[in-house]
C-alpha atoms as a PDB file:
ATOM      1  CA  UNK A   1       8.209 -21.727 -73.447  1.00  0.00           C
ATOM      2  CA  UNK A   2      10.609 -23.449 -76.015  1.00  0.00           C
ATOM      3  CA  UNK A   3      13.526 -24.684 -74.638  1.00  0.00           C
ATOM      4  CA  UNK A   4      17.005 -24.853 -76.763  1.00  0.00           C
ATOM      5  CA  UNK A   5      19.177 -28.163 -76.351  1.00  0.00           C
ATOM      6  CA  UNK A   6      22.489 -28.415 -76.676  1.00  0.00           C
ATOM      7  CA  UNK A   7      26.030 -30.872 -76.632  1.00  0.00           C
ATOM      8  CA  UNK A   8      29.340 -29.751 -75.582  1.00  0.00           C
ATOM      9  CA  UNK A   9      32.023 -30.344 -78.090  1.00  0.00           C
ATOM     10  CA  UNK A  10      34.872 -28.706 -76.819  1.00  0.00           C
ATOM     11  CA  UNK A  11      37.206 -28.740 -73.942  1.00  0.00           C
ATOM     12  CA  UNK A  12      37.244 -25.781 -71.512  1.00  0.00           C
ATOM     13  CA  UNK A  13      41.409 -26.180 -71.156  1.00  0.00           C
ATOM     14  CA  UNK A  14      43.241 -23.377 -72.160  1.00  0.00           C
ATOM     15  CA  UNK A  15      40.092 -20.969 -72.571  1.00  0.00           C
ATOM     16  CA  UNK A  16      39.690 -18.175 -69.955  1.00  0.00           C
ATOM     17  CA  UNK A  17      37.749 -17.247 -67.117  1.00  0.00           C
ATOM     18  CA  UNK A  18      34.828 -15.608 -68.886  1.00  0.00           C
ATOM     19  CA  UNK A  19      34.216 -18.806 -71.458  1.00  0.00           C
ATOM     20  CA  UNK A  20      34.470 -21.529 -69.204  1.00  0.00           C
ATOM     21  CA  UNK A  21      31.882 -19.286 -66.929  1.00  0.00           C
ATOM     22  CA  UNK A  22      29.702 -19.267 -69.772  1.00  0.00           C
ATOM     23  CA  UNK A  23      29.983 -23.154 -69.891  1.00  0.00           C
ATOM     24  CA  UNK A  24      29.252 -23.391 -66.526  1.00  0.00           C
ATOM     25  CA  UNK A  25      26.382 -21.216 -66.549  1.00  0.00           C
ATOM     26  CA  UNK A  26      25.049 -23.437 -70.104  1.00  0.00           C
ATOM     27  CA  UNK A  27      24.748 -26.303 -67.363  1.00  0.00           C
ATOM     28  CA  UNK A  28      28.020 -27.932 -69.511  1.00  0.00           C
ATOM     29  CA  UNK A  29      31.263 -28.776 -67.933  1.00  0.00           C
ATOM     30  CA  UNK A  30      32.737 -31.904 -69.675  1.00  0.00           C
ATOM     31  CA  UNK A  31      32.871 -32.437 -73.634  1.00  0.00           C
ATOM     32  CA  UNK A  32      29.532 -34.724 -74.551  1.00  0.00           C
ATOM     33  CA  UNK A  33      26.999 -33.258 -71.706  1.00  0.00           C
ATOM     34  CA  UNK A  34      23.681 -32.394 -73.017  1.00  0.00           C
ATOM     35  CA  UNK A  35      21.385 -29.461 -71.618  1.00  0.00           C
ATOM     36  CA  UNK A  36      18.064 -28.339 -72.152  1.00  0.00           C
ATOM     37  CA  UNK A  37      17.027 -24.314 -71.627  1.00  0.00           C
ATOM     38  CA  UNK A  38      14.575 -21.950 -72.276  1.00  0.00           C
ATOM     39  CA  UNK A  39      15.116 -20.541 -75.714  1.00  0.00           C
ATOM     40  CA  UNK A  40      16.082 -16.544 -73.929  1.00  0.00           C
ATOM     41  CA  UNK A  41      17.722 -14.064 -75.966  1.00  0.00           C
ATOM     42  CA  UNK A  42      20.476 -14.445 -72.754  1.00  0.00           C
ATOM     43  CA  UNK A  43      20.754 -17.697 -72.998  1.00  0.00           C
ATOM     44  CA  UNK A  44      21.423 -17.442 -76.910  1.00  0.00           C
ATOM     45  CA  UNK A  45      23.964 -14.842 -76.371  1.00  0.00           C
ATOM     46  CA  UNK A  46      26.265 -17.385 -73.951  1.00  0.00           C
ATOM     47  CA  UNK A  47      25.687 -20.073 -76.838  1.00  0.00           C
ATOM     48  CA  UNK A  48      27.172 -17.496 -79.638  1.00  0.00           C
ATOM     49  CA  UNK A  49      30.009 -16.579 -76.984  1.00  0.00           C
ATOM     50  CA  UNK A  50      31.275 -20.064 -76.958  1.00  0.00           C
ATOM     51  CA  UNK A  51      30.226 -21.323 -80.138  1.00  0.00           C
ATOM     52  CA  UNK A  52      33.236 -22.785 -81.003  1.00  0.00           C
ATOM     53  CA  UNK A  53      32.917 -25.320 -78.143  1.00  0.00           C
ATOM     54  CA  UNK A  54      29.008 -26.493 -78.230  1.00  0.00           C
ATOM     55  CA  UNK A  55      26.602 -27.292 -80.650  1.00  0.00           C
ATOM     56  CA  UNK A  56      22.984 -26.966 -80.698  1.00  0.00           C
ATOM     57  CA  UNK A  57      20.926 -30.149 -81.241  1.00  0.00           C
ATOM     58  CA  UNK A  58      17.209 -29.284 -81.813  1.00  0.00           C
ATOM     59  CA  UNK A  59      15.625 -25.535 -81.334  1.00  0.00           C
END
């Protein structure tokens, strides 16, 4: 499958519940981690939710 990798850019303080869940569920819980995951259309969905805080680094 292709996988999707991804940086977090953003801090998690002062967002709520639902974002830093998303976060969490990314694999991402400090600004600079890296994951890799499948490319999903699920997985896609929690990068556009917190798209303001990550960035994708290679598809």
């Amino acid at each position: 499958m292709a996988t999707v990798t991804i940086r977090q850019t953003g801090s998690p303080i002062r967002r709520n519940k639902i974002q830093r869940a998303t976060l969490a569920g990314l694999k991402l819980n400090r600004v600079g981690r890296v994951a890799t995951l499948e490319d999903t259309p699920a997985v896609r969905g929690m990068i556009a939710k917190v798209h303001h805080m990550v960035e994708v680094v290679e598809s």
